[in-house]
N, C-alpha and C. Protein backbone atom coordinates (compact mmCIF):
# COMPACT_ATOMS: atom_id res chain seq x y z
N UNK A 1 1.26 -130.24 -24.80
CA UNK A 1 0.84 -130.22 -23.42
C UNK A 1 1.41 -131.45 -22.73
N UNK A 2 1.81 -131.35 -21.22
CA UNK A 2 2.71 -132.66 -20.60
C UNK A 2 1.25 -132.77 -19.36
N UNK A 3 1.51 -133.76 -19.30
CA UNK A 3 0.90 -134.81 -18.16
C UNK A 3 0.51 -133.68 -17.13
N UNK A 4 1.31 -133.09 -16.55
CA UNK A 4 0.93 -132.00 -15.61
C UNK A 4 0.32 -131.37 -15.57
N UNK A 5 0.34 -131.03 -16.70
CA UNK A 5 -0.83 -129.55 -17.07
C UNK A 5 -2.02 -129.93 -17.70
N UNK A 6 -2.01 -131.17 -17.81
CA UNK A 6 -3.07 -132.04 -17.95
C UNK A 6 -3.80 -132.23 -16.53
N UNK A 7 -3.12 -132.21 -16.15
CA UNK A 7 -4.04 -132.71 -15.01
C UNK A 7 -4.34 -131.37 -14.25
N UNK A 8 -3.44 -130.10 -14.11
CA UNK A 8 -3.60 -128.78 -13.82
C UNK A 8 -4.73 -128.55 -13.88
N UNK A 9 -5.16 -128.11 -15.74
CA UNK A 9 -6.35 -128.01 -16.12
C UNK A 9 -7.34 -128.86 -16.11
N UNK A 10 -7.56 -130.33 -15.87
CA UNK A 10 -8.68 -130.48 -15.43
C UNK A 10 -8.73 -130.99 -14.03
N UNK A 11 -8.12 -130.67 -12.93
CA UNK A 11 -8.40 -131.24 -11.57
C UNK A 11 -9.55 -130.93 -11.17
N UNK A 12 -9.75 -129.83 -11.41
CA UNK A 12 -11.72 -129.10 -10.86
C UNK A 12 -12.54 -130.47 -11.20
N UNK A 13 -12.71 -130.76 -12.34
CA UNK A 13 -13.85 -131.89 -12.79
C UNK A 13 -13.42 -133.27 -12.51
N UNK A 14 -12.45 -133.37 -12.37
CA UNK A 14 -11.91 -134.95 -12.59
C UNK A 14 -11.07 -135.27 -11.22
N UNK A 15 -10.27 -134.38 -10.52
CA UNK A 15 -9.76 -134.33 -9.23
C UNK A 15 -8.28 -134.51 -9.65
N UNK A 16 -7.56 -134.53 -8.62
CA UNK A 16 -5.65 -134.26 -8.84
C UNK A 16 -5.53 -136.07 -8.76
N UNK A 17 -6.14 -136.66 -7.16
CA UNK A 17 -5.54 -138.20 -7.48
C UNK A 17 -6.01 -139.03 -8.92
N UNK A 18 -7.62 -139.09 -8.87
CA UNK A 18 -8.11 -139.70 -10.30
C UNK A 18 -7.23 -139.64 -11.65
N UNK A 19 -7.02 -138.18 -11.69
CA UNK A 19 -6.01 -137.91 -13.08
C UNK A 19 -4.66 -138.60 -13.03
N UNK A 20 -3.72 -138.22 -11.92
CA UNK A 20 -2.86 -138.88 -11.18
C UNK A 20 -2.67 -140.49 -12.08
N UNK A 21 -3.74 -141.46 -11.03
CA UNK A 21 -3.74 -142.71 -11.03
C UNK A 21 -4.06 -143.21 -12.79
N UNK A 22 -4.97 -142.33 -13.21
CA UNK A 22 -4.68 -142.53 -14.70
C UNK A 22 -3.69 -142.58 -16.09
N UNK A 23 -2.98 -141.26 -15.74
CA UNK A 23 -1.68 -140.91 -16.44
C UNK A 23 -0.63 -141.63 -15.96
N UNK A 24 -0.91 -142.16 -14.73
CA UNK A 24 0.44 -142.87 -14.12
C UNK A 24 1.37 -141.88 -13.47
N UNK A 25 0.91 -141.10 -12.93
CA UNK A 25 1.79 -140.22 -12.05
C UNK A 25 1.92 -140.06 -10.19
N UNK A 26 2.78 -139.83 -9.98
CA UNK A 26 2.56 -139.92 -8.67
C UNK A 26 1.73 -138.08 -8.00
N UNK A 27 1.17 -138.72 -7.10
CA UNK A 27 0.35 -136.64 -6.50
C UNK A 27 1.52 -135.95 -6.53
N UNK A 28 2.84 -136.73 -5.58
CA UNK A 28 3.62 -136.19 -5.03
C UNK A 28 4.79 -134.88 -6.39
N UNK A 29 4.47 -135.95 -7.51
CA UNK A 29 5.33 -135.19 -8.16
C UNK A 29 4.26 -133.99 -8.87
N UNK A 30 3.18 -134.22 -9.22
CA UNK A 30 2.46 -133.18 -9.71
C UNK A 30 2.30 -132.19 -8.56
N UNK A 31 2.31 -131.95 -7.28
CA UNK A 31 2.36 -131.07 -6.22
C UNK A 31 3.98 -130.57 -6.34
N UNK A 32 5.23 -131.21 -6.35
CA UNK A 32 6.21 -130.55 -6.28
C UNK A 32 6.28 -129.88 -7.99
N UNK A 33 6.03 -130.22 -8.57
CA UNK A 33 5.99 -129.29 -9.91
C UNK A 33 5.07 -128.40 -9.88
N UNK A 34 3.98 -128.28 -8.93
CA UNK A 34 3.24 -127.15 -8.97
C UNK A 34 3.99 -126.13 -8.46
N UNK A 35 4.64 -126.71 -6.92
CA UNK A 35 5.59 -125.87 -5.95
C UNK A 35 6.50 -125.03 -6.67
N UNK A 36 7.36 -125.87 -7.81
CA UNK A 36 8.70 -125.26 -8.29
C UNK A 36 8.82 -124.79 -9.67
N UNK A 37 7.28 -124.43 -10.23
CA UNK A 37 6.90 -123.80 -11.46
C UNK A 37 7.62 -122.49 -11.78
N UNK A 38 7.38 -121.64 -10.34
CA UNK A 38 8.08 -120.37 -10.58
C UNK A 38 9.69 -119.85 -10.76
N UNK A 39 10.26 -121.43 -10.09
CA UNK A 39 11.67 -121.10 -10.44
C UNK A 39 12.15 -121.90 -11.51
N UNK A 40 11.39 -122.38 -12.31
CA UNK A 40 11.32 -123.47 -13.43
C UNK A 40 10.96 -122.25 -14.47
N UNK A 41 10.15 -120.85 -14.64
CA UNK A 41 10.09 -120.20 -15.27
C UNK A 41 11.14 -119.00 -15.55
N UNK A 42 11.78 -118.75 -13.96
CA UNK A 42 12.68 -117.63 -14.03
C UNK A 42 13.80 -118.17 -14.27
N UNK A 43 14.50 -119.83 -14.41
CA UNK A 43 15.46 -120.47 -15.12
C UNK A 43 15.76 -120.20 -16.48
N UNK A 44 14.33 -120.36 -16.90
CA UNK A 44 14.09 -120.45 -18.44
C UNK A 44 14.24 -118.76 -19.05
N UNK A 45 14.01 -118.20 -18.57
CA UNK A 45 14.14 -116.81 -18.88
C UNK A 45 15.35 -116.48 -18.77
N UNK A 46 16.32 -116.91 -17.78
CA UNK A 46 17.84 -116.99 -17.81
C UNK A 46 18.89 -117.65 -18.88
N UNK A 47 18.18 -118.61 -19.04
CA UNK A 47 18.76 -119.78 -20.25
C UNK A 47 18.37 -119.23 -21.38
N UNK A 48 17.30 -118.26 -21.65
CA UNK A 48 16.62 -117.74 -22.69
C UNK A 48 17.50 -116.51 -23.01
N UNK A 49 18.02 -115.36 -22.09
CA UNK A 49 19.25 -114.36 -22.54
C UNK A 49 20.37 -115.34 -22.64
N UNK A 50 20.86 -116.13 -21.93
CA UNK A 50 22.09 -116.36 -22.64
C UNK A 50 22.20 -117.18 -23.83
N UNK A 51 20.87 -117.78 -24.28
CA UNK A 51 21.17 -118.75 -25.91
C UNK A 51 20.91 -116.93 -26.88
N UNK A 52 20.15 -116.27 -26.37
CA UNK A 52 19.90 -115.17 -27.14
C UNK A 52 21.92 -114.08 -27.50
N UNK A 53 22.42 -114.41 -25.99
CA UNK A 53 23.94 -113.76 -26.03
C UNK A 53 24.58 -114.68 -26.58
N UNK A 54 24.47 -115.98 -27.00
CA UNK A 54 25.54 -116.89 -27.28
C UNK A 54 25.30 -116.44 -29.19
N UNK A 55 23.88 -116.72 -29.65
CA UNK A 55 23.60 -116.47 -30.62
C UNK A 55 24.38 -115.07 -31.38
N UNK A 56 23.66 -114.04 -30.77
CA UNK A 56 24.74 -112.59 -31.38
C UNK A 56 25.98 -112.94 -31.38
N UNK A 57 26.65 -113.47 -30.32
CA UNK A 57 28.18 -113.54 -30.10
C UNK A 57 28.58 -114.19 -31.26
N UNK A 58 28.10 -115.40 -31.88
CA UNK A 58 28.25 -116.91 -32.76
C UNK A 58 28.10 -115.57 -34.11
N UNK A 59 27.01 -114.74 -34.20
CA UNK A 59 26.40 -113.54 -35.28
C UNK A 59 27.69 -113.14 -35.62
N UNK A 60 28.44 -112.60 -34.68
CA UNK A 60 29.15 -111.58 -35.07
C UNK A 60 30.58 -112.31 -35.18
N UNK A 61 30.91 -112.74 -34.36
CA UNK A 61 31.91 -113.77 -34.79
C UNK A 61 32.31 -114.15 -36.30
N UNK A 62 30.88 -114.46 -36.90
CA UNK A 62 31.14 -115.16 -38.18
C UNK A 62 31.54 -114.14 -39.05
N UNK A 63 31.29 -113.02 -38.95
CA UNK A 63 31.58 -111.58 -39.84
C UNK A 63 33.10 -110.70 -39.51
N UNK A 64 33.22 -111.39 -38.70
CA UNK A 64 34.99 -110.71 -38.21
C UNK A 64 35.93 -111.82 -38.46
């Protein structure tokens, strides 16, 4: 688990700045990583078929 999602999951009880000022983070960056989660996931899903196409390719390669 990273700092973020640390503080994700407990902002309800503990609040976003408190956690923040503890971990040593700034709001600003735990708000823009909240913002840009979703294209931080559909990256990874992109990067995720092509190590998956590089892999077969590297597969089959080695057998020809």
């Amino acid at each position: 688990m990273n700092r973020y999602q640390f503080v994700d999951d407990h902002q309800r009880r503990h609040g976003v700045k408190r956690l923040c000022d503890i971990l040593g983070l700034a709001r600003s960056s735990f708000y823009y990583r909240r913002r840009t989660a979703s294209a931080r996931a559909a990256r990874q899903t992109v990067e995720a078929g092509i190590a998956a196409r590089i892999r077969k390719v590297h597969q089959v390669s080695a057998y020809t």
